[in-house]
ModelCIF file with pLDDT and N, C-alpha, C, O atoms, coordinates in Angstrom:
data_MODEL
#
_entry.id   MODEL 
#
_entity.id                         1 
_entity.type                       polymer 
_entity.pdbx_number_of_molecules   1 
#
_entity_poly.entity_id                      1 
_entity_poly.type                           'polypeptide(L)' 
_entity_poly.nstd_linkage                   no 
_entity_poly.nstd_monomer                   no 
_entity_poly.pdbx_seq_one_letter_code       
;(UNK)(UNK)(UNK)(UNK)(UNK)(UNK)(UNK)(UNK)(UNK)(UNK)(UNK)(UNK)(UNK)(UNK)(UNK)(UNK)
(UNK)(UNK)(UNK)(UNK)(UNK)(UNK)(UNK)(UNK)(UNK)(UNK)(UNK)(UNK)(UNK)(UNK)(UNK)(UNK)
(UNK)(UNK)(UNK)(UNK)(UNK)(UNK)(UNK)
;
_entity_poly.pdbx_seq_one_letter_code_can   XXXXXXXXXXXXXXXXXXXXXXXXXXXXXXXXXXXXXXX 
_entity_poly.pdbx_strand_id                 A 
#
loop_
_entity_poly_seq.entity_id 
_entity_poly_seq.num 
_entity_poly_seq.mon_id 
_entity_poly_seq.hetero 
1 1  UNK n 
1 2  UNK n 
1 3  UNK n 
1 4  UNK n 
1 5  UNK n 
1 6  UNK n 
1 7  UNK n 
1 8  UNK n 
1 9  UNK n 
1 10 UNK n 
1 11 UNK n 
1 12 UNK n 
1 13 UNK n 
1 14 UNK n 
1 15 UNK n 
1 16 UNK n 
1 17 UNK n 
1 18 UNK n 
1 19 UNK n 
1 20 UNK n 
1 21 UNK n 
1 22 UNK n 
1 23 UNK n 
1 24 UNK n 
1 25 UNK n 
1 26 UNK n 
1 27 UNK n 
1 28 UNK n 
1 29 UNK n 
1 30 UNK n 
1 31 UNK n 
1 32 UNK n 
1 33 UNK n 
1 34 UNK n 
1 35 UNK n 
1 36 UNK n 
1 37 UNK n 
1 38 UNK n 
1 39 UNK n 
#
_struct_asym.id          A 
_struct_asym.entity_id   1 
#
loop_
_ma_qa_metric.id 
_ma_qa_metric.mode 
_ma_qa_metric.name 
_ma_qa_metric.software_group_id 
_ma_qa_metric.type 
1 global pLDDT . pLDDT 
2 local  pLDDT . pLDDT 
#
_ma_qa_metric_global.metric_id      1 
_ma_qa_metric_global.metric_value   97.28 
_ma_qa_metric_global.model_id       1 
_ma_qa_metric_global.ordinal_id     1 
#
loop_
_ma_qa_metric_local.label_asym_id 
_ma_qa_metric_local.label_comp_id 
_ma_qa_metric_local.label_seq_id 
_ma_qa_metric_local.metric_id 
_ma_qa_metric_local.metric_value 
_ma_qa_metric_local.model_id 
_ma_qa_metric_local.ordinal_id 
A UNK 1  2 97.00 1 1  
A UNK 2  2 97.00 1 2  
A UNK 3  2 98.00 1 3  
A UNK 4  2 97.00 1 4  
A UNK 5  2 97.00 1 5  
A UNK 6  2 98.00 1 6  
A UNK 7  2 98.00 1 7  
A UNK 8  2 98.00 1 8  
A UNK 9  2 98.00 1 9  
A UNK 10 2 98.00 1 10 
A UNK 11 2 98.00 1 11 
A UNK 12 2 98.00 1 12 
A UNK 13 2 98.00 1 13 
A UNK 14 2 98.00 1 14 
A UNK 15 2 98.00 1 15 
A UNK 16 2 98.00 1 16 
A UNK 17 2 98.00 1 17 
A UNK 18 2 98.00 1 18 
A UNK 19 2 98.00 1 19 
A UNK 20 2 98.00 1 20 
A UNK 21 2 98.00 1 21 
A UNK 22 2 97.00 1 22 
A UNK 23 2 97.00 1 23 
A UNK 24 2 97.00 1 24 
A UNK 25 2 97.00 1 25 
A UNK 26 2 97.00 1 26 
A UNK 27 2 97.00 1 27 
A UNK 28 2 97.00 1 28 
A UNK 29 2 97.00 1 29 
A UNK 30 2 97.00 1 30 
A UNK 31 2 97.00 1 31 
A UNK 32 2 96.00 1 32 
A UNK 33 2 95.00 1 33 
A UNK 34 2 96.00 1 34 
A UNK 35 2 97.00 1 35 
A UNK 36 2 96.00 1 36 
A UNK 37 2 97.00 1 37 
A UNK 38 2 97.00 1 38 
A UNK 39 2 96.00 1 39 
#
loop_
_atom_site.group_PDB 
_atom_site.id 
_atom_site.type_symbol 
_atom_site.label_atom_id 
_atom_site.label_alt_id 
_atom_site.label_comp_id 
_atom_site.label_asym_id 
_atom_site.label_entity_id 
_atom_site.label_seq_id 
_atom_site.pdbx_PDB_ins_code 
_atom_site.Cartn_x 
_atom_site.Cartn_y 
_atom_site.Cartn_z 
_atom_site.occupancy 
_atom_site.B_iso_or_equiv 
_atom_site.pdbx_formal_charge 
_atom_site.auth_seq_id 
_atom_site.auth_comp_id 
_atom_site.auth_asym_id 
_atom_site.auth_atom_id 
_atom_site.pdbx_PDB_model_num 
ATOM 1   N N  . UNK A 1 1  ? -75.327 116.822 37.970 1.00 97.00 ? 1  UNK A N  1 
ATOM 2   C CA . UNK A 1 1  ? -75.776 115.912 36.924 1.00 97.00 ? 1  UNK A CA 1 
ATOM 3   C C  . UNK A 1 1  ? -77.072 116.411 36.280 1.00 97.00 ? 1  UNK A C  1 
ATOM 4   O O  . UNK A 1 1  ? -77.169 116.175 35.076 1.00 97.00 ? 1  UNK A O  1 
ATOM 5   N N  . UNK A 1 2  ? -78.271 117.178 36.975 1.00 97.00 ? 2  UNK A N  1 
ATOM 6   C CA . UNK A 1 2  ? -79.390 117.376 36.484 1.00 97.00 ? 2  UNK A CA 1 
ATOM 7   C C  . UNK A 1 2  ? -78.913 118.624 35.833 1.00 97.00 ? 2  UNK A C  1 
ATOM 8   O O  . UNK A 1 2  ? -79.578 118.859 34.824 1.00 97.00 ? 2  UNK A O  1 
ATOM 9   N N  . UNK A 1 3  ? -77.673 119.802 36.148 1.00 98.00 ? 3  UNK A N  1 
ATOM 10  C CA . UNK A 1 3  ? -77.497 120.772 35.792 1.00 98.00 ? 3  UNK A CA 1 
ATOM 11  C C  . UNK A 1 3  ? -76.946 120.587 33.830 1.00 98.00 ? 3  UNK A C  1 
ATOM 12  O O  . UNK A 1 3  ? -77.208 121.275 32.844 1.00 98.00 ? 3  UNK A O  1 
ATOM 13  N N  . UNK A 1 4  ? -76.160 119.394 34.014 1.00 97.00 ? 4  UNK A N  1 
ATOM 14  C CA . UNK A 1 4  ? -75.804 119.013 32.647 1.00 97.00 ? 4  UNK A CA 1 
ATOM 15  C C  . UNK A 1 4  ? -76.661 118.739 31.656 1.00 97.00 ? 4  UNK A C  1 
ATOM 16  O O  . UNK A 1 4  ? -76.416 118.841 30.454 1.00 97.00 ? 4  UNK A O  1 
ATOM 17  N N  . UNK A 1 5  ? -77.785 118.349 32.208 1.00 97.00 ? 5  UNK A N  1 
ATOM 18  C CA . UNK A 1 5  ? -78.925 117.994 31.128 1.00 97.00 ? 5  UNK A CA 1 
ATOM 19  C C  . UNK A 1 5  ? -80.101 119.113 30.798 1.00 97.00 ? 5  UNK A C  1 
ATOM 20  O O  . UNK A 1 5  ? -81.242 118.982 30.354 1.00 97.00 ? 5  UNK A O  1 
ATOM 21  N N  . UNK A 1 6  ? -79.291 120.334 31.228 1.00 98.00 ? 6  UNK A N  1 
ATOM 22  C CA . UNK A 1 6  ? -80.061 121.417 30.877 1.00 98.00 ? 6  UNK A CA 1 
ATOM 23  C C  . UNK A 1 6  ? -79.705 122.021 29.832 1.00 98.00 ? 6  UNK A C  1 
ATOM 24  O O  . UNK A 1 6  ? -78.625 122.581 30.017 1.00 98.00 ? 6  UNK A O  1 
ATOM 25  N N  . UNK A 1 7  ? -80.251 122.220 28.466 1.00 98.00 ? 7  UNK A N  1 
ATOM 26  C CA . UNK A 1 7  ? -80.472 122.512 27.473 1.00 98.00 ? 7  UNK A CA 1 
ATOM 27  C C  . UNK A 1 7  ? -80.478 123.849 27.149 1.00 98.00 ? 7  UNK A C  1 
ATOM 28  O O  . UNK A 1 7  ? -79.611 124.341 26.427 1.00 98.00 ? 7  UNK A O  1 
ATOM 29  N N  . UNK A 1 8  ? -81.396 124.482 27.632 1.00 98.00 ? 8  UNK A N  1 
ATOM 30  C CA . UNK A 1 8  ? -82.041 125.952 27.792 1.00 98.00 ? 8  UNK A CA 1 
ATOM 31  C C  . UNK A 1 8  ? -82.891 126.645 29.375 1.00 98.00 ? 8  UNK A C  1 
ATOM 32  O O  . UNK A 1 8  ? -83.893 126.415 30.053 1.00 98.00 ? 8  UNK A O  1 
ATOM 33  N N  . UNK A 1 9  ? -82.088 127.293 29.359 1.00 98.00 ? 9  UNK A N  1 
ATOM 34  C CA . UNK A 1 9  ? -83.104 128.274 30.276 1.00 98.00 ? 9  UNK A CA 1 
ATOM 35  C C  . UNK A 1 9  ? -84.027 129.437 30.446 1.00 98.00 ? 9  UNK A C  1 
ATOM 36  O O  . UNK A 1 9  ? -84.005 130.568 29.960 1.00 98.00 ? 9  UNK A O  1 
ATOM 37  N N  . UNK A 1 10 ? -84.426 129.147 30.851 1.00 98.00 ? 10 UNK A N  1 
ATOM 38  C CA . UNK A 1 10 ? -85.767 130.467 30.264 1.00 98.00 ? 10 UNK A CA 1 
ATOM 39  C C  . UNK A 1 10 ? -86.378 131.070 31.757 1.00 98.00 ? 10 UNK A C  1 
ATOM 40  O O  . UNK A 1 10 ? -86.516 130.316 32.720 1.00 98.00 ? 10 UNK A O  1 
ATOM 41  N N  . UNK A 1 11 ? -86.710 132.467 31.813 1.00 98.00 ? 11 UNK A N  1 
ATOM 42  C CA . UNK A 1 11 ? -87.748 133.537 32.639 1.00 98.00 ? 11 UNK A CA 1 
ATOM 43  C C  . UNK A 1 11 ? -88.883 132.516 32.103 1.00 98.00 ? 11 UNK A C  1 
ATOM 44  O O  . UNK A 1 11 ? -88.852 131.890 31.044 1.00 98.00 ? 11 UNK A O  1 
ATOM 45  N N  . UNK A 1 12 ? -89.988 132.500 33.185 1.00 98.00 ? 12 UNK A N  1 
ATOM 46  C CA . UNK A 1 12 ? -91.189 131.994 32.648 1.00 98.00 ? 12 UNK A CA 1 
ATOM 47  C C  . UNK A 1 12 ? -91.838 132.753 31.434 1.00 98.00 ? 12 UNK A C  1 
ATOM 48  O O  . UNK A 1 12 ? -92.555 132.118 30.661 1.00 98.00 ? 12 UNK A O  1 
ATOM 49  N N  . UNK A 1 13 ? -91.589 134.198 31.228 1.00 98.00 ? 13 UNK A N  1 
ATOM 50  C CA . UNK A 1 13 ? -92.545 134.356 30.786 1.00 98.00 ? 13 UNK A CA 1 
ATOM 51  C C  . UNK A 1 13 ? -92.149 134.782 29.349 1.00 98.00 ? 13 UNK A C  1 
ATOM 52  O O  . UNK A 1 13 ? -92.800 135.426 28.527 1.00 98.00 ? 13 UNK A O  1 
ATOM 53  N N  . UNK A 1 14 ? -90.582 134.109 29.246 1.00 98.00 ? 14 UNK A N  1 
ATOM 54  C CA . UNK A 1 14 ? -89.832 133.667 27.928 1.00 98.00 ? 14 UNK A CA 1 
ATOM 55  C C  . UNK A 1 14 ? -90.063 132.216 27.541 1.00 98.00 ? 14 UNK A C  1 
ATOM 56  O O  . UNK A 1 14 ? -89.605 131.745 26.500 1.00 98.00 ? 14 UNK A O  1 
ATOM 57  N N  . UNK A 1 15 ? -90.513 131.784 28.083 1.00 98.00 ? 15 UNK A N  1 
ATOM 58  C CA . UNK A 1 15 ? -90.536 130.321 28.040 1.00 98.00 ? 15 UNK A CA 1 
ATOM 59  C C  . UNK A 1 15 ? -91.920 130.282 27.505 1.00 98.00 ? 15 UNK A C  1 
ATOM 60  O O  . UNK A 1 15 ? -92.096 129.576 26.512 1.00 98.00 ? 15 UNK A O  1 
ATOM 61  N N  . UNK A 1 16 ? -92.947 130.938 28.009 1.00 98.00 ? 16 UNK A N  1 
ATOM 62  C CA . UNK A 1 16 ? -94.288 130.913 27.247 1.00 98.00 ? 16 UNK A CA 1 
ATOM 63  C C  . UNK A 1 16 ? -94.491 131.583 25.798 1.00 98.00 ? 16 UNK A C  1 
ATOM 64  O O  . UNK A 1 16 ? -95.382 131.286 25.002 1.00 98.00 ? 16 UNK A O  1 
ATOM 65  N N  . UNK A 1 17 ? -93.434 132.592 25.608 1.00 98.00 ? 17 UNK A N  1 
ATOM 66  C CA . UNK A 1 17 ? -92.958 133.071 24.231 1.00 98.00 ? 17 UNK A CA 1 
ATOM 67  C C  . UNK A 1 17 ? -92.545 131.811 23.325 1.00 98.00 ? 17 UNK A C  1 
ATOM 68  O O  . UNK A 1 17 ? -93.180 131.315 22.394 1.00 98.00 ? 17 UNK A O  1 
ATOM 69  N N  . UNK A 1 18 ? -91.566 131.512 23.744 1.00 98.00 ? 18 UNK A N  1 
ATOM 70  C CA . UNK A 1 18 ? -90.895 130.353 22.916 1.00 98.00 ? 18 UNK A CA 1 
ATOM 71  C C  . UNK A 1 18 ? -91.796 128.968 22.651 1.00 98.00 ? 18 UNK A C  1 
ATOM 72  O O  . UNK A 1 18 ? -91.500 128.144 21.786 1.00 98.00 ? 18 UNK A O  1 
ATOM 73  N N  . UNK A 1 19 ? -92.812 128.868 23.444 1.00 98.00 ? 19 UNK A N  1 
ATOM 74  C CA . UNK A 1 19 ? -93.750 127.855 23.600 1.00 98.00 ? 19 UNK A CA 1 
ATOM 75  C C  . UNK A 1 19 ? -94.840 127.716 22.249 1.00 98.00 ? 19 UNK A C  1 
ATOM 76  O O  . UNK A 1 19 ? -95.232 126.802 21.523 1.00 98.00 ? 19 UNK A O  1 
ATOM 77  N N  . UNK A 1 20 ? -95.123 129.515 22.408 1.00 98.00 ? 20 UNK A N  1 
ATOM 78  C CA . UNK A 1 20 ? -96.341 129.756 21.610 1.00 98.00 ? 20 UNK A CA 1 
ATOM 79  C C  . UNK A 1 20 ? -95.950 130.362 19.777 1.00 98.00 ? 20 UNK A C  1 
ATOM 80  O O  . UNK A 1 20 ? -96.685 130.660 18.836 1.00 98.00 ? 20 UNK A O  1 
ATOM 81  N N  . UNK A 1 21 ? -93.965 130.315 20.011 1.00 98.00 ? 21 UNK A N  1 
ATOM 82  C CA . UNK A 1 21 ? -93.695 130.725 18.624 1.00 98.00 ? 21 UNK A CA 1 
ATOM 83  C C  . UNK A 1 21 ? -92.310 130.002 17.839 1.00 98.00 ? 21 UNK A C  1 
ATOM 84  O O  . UNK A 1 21 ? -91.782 130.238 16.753 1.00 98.00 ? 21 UNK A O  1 
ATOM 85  N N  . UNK A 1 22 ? -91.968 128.913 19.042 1.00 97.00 ? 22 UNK A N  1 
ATOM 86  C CA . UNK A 1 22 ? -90.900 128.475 18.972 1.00 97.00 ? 22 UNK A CA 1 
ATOM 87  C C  . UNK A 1 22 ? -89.520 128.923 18.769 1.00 97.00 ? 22 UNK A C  1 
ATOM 88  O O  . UNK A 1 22 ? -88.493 128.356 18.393 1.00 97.00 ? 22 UNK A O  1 
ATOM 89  N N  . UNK A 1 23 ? -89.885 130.419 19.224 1.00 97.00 ? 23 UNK A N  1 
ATOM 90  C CA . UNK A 1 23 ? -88.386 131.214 19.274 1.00 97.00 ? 23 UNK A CA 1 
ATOM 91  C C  . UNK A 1 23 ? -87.641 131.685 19.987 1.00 97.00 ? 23 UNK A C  1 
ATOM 92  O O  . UNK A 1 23 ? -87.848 132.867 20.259 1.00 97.00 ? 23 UNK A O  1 
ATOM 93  N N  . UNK A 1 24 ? -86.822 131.219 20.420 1.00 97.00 ? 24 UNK A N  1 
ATOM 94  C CA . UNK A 1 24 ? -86.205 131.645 22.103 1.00 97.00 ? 24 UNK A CA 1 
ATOM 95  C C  . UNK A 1 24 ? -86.279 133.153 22.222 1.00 97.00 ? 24 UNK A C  1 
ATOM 96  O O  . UNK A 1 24 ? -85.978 133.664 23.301 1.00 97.00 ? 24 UNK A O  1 
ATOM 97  N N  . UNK A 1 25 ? -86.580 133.753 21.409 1.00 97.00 ? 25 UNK A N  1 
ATOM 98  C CA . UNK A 1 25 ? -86.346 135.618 21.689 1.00 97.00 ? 25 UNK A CA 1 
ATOM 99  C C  . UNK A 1 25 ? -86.779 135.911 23.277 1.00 97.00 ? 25 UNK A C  1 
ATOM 100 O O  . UNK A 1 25 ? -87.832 135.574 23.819 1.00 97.00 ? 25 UNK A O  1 
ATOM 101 N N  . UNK A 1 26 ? -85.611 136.667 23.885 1.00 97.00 ? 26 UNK A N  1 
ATOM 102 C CA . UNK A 1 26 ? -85.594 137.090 25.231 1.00 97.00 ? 26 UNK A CA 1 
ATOM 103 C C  . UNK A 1 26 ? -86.567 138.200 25.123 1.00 97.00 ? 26 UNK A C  1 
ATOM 104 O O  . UNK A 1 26 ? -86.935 138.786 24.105 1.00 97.00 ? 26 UNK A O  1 
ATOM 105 N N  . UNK A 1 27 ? -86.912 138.380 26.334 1.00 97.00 ? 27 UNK A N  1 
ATOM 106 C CA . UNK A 1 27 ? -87.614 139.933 26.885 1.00 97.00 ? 27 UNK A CA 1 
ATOM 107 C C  . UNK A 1 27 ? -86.380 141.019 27.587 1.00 97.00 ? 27 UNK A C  1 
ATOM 108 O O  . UNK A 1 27 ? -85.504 140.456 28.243 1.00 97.00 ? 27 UNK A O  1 
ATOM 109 N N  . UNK A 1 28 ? -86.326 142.190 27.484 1.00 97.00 ? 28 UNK A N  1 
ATOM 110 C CA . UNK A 1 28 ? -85.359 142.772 27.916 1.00 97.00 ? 28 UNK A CA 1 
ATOM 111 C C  . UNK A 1 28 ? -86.003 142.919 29.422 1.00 97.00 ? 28 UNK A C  1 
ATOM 112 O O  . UNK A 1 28 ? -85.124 143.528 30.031 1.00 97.00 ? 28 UNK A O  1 
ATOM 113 N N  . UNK A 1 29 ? -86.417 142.826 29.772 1.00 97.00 ? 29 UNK A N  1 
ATOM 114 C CA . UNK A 1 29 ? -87.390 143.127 31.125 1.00 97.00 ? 29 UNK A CA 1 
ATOM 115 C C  . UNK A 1 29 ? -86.802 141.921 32.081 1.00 97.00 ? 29 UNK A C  1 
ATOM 116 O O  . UNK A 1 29 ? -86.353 142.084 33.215 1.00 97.00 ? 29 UNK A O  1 
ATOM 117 N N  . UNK A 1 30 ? -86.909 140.640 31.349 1.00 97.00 ? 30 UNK A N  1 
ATOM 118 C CA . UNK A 1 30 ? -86.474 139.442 32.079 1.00 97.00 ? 30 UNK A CA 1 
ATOM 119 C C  . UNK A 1 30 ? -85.502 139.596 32.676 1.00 97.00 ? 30 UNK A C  1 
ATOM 120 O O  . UNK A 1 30 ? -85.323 139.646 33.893 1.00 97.00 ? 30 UNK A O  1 
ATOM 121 N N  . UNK A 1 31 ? -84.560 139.711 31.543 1.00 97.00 ? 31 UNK A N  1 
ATOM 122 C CA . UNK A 1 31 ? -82.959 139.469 31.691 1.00 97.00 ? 31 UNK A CA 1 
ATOM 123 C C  . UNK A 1 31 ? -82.314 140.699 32.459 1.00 97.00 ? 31 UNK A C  1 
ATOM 124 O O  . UNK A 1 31 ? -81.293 140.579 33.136 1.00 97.00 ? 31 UNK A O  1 
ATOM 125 N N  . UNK A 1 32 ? -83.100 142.068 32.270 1.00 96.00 ? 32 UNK A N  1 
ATOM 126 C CA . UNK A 1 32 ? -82.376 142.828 33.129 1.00 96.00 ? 32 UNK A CA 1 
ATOM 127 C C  . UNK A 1 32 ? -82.937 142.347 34.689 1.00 96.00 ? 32 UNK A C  1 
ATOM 128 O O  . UNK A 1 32 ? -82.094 141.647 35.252 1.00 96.00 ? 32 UNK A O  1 
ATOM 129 N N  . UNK A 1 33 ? -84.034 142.549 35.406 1.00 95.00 ? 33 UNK A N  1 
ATOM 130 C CA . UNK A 1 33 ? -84.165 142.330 36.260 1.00 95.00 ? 33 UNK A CA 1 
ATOM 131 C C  . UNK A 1 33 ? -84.068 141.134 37.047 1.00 95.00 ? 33 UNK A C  1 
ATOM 132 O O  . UNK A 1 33 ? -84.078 140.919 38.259 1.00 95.00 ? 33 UNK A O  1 
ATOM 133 N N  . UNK A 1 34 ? -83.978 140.467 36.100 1.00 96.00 ? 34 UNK A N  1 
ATOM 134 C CA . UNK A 1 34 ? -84.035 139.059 36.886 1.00 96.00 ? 34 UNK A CA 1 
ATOM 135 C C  . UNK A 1 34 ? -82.334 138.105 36.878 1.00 96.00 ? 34 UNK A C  1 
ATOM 136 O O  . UNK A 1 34 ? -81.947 137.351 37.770 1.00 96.00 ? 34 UNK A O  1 
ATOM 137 N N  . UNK A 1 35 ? -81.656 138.430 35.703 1.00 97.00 ? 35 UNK A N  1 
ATOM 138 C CA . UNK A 1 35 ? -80.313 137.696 35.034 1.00 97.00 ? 35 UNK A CA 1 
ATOM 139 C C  . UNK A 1 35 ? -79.173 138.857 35.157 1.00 97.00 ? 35 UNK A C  1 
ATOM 140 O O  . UNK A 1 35 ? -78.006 138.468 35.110 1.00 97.00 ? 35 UNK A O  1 
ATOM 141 N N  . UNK A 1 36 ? -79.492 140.645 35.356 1.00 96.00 ? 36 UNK A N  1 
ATOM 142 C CA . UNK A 1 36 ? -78.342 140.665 35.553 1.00 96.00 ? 36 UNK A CA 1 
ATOM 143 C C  . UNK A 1 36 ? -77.736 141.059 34.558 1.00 96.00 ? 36 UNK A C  1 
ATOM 144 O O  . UNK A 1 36 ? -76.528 141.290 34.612 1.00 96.00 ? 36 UNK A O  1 
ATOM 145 N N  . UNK A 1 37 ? -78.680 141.265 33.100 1.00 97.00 ? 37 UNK A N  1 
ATOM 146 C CA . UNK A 1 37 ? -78.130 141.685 31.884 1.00 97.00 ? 37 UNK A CA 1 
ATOM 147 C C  . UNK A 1 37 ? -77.973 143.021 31.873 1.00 97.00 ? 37 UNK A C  1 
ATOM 148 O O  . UNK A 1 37 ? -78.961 143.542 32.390 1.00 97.00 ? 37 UNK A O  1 
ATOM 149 N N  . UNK A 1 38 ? -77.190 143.798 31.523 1.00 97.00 ? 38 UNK A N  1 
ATOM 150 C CA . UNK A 1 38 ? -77.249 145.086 31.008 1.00 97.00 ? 38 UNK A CA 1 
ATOM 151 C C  . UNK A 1 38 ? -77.722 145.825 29.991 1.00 97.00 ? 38 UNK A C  1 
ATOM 152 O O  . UNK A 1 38 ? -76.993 146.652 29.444 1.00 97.00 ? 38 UNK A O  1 
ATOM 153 N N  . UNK A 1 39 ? -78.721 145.668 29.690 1.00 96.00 ? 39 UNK A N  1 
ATOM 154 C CA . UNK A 1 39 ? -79.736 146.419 29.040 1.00 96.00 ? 39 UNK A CA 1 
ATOM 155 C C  . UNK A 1 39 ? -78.959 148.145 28.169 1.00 96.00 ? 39 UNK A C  1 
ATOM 156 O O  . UNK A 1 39 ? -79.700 148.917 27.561 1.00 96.00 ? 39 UNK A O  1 
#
């Protein structure tokens, strides 16, 4: 139920991006090491 009311997820230190410019733009750094993305 709390998983449904999740909107967006963010690396912290995407989340302080998006905070300070209101733009979700990822870090490639995040997402590879942390999510698993393939870079």
């Amino acid at each position: 139920e709390q998983y449904k009311k999740i909107d967006k997820l963010f690396d912290l230190a995407d989340f302080l991006v998006f905070k300070a410019t209101n733009n979700p733009i990822r870090s490639v750094c995040t997402k590879s090491c942390k999510w698993n993305y393939l870079a």
